[in-house]
C-alpha atoms as a PDB file:
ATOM      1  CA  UNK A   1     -13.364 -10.111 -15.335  1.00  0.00           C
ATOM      2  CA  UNK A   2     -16.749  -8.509 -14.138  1.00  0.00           C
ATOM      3  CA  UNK A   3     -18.637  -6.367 -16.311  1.00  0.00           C
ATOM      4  CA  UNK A   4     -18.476  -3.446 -13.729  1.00  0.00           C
ATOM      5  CA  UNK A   5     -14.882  -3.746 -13.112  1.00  0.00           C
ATOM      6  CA  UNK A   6     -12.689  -1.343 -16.540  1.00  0.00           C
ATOM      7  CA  UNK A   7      -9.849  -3.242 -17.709  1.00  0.00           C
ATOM      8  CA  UNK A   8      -6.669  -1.655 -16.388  1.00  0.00           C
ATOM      9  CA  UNK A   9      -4.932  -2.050 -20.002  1.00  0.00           C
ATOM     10  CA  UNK A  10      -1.927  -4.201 -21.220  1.00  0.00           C
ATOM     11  CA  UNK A  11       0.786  -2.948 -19.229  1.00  0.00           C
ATOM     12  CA  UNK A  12      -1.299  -5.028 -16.061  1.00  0.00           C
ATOM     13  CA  UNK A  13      -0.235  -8.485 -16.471  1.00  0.00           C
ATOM     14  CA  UNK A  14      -2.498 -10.012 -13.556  1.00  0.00           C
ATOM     15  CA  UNK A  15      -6.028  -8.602 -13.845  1.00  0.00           C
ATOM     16  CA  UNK A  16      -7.701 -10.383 -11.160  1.00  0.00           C
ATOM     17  CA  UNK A  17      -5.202  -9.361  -8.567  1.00  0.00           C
ATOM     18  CA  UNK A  18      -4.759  -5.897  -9.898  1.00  0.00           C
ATOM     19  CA  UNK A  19      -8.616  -5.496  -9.591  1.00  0.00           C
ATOM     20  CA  UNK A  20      -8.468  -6.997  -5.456  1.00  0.00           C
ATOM     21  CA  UNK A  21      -5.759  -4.611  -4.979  1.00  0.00           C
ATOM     22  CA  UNK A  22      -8.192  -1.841  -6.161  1.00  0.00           C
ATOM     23  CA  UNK A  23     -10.706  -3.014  -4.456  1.00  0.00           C
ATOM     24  CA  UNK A  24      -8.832  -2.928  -1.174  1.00  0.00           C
ATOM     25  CA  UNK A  25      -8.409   0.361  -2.104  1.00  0.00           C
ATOM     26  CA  UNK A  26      -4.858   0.913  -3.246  1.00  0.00           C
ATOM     27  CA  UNK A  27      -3.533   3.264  -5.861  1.00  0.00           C
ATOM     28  CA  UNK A  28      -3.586   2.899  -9.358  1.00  0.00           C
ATOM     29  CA  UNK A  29       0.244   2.916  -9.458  1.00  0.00           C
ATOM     30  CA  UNK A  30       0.764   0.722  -6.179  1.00  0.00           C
ATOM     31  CA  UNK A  31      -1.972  -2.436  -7.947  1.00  0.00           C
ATOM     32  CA  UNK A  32      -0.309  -2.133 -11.268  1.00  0.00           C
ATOM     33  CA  UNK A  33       2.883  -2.643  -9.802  1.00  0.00           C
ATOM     34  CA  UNK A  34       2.272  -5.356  -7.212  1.00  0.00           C
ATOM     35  CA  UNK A  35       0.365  -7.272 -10.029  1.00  0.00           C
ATOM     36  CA  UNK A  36       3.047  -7.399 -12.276  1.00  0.00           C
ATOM     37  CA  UNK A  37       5.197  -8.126  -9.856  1.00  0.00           C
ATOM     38  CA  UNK A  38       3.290 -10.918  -8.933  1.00  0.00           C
ATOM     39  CA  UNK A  39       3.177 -12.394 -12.490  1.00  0.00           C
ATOM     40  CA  UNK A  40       6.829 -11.998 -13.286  1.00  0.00           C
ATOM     41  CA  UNK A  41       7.373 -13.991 -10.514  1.00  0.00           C
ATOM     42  CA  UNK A  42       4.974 -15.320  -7.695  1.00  0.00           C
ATOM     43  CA  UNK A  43       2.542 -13.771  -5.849  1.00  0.00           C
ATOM     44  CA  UNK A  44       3.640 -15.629  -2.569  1.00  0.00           C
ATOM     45  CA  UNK A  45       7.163 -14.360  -3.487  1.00  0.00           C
ATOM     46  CA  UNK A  46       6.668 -10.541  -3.755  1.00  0.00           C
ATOM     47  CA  UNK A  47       6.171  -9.667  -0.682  1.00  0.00           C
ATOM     48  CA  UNK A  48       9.504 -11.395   0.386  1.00  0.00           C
ATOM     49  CA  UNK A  49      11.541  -8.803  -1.341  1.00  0.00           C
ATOM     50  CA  UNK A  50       9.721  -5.285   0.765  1.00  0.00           C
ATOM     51  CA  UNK A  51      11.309  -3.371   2.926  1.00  0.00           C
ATOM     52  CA  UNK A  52      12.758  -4.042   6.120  1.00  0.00           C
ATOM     53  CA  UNK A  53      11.323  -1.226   8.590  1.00  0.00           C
ATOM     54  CA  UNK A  54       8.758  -3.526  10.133  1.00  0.00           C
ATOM     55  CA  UNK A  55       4.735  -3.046  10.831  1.00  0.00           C
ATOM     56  CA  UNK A  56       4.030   0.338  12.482  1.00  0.00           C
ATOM     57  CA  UNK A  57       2.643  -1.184  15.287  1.00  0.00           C
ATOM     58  CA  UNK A  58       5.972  -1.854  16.107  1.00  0.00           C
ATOM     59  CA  UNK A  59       7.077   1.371  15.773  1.00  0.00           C
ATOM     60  CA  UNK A  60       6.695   4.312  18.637  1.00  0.00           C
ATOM     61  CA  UNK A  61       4.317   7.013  19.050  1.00  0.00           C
ATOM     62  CA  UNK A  62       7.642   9.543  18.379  1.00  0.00           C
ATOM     63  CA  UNK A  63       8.765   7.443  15.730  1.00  0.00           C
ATOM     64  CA  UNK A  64       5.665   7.417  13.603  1.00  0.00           C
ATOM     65  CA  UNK A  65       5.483  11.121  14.243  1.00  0.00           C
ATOM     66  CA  UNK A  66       8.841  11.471  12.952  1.00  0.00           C
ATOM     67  CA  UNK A  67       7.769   9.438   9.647  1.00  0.00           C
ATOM     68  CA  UNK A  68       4.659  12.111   9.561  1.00  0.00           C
ATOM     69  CA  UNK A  69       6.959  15.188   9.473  1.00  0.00           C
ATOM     70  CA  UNK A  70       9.487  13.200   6.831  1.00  0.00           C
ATOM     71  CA  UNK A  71       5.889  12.978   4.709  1.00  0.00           C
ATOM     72  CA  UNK A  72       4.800  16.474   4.759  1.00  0.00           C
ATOM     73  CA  UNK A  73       1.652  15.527   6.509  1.00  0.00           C
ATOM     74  CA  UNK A  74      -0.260  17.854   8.717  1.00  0.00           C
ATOM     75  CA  UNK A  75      -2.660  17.703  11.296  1.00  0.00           C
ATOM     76  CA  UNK A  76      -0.674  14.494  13.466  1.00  0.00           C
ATOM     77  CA  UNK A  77       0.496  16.087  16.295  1.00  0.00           C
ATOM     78  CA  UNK A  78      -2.118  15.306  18.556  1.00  0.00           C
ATOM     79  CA  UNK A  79      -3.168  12.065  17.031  1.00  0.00           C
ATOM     80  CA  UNK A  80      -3.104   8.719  19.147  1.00  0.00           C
ATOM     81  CA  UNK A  81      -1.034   5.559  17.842  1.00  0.00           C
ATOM     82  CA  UNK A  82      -3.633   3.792  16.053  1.00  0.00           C
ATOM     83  CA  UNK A  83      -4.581   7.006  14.309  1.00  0.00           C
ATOM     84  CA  UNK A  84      -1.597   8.026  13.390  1.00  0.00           C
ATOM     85  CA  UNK A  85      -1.279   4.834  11.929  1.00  0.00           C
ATOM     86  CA  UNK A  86      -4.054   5.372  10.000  1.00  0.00           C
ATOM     87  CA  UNK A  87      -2.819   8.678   8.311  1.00  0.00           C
ATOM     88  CA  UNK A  88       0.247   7.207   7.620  1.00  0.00           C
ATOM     89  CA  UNK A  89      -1.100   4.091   5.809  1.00  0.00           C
ATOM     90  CA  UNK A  90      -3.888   6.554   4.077  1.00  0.00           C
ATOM     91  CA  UNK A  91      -1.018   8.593   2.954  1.00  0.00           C
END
């Protein structure tokens, strides 16, 4: 591991990937769990098992706003698609 990177603890059985998931700048919570997903099985199998509501892209511009209310988030009203999007994903 790189000296600059702090060692997530035990309970994070893939390192390396837990530290590109940070990097890519996903939670604490969300690496930990993909990475140990990812060792107690594959990491070309764990993203078989996700959901089934398809890429936002695919969604519409009422749909996503729909989403935005069912998150509590503000401010999305007058967003376009690609930035709501973006506040739903930063969520």
């Amino acid at each position: 591991m790189a000296e600059n990177k702090k060692d997530p603890g035990p309970s994070v059985k893939d390192d390396e990937l837990y530290e590109k998931l940070r990097d890519e700048g996903n939670s604490k919570e969300k690496s930990a769990r993909i990475a140990n997903a990812a060792a107690n099985s594959s990491r070309s199998d764990v993203g078989k098992s996700g959901g089934k509501s398809g890429s936002y892209e695919d969604w519409t511009v009422d749909e996503l706003k729909e989403r935005a209310k069912e998150l509590d988030l503000s401010g999305y009203s007058d967003l376009k698609k690609d930035e709501l999007i973006d506040k739903l994903r930063d969520h």
